[in-house]
C-alpha atoms as a PDB file:
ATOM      1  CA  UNK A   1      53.088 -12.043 166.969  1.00  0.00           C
ATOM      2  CA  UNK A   2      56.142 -14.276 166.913  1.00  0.00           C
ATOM      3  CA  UNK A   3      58.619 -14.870 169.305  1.00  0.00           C
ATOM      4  CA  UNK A   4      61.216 -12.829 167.689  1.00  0.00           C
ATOM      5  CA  UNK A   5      59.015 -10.036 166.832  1.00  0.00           C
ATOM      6  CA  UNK A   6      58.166 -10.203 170.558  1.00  0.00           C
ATOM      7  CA  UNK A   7      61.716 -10.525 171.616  1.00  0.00           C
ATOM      8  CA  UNK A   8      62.652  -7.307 169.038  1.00  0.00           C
ATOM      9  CA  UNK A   9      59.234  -5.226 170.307  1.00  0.00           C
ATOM     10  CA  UNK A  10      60.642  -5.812 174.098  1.00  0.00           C
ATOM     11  CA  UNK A  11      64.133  -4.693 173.036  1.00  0.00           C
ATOM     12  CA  UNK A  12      63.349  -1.342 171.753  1.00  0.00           C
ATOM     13  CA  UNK A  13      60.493  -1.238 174.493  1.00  0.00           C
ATOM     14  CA  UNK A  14      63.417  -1.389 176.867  1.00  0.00           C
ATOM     15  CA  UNK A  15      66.179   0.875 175.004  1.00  0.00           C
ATOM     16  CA  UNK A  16      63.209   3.500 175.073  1.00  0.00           C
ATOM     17  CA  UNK A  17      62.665   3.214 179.068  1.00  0.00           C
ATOM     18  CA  UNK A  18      66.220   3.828 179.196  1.00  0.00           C
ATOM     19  CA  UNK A  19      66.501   6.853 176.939  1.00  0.00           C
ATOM     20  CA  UNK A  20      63.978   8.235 178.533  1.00  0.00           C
ATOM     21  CA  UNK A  21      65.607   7.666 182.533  1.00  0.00           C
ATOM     22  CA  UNK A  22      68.882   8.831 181.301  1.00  0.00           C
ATOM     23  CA  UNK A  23      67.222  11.890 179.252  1.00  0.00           C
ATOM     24  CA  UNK A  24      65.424  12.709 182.809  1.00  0.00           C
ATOM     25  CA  UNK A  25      68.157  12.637 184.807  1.00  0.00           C
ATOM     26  CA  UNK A  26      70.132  14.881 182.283  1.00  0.00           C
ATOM     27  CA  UNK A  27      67.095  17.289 182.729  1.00  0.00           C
ATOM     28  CA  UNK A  28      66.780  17.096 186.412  1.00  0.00           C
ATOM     29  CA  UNK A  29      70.749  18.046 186.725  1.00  0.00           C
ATOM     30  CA  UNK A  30      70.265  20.848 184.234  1.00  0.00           C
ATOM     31  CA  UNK A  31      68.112  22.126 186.848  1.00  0.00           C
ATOM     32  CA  UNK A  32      66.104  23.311 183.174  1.00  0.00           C
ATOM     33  CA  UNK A  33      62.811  22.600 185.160  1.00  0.00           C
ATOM     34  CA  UNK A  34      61.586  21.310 187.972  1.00  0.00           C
ATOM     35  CA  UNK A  35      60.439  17.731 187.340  1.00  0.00           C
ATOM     36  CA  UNK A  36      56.849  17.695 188.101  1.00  0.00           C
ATOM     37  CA  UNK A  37      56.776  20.036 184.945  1.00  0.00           C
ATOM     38  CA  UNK A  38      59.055  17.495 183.190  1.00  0.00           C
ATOM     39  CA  UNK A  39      56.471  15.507 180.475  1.00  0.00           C
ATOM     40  CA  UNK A  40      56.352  18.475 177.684  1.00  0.00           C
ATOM     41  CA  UNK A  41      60.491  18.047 177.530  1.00  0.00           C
ATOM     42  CA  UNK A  42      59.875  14.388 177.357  1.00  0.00           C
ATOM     43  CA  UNK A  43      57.518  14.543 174.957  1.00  0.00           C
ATOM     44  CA  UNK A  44      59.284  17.080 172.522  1.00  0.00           C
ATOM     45  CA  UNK A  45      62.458  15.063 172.689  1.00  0.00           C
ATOM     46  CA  UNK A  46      60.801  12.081 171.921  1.00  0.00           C
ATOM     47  CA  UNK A  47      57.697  12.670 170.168  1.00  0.00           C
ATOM     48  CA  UNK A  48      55.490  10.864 172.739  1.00  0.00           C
ATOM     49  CA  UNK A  49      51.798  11.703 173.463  1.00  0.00           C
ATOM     50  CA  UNK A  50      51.587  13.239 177.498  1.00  0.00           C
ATOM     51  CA  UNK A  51      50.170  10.321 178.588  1.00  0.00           C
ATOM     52  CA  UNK A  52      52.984   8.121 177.735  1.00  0.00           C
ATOM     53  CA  UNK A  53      55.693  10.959 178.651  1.00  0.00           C
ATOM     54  CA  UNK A  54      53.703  11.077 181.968  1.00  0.00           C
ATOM     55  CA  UNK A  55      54.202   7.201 182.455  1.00  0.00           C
ATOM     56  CA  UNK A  56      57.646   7.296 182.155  1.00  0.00           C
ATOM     57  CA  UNK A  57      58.006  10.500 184.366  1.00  0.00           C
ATOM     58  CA  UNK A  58      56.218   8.439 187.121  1.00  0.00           C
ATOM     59  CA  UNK A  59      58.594   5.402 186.708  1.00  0.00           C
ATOM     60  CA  UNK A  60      61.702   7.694 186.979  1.00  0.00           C
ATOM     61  CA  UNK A  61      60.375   9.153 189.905  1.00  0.00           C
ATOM     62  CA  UNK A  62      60.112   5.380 191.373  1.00  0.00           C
ATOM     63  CA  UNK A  63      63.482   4.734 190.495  1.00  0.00           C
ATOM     64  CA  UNK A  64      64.128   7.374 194.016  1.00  0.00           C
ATOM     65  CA  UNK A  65      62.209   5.404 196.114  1.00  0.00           C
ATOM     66  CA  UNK A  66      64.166   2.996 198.487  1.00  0.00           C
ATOM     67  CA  UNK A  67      63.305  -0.301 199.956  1.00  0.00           C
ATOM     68  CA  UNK A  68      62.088  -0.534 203.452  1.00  0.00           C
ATOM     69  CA  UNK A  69      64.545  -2.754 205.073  1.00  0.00           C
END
């Protein structure tokens, strides 16, 4: 693969991360589900297999985490 088909693979790699964090937020403050029941919304809205919907479920749920300071 060449750089710029690495560079363009990363770029929608990253657009899709964020779809899917601002599509789970929108869910969570629909209050639609609760979020541990979250991955068959993800994966109708984007046509993702579970295992990948799950993936990104667990990553959003990171993004609450804080840093120990």
């Amino acid at each position: 693969m060449k750089n710029s088909e690495k560079l363009k693979h990363y770029e929608e790699l990253t657009k899709e991360i964020a779809d899917v964090m601002a599509f789970c937020e929108v869910l969570r403050l629909s209050g639609k589900t609760n979020m541990l029941g979250a991955v068959p919304y993800i994966q109708e809205e984007f046509g993702m297999k579970s295992s990948k919907a799950r993936n990104y479920l667990i990553l959003y749920f990171e993004s609450f985490k804080t840093s120990k300071s």
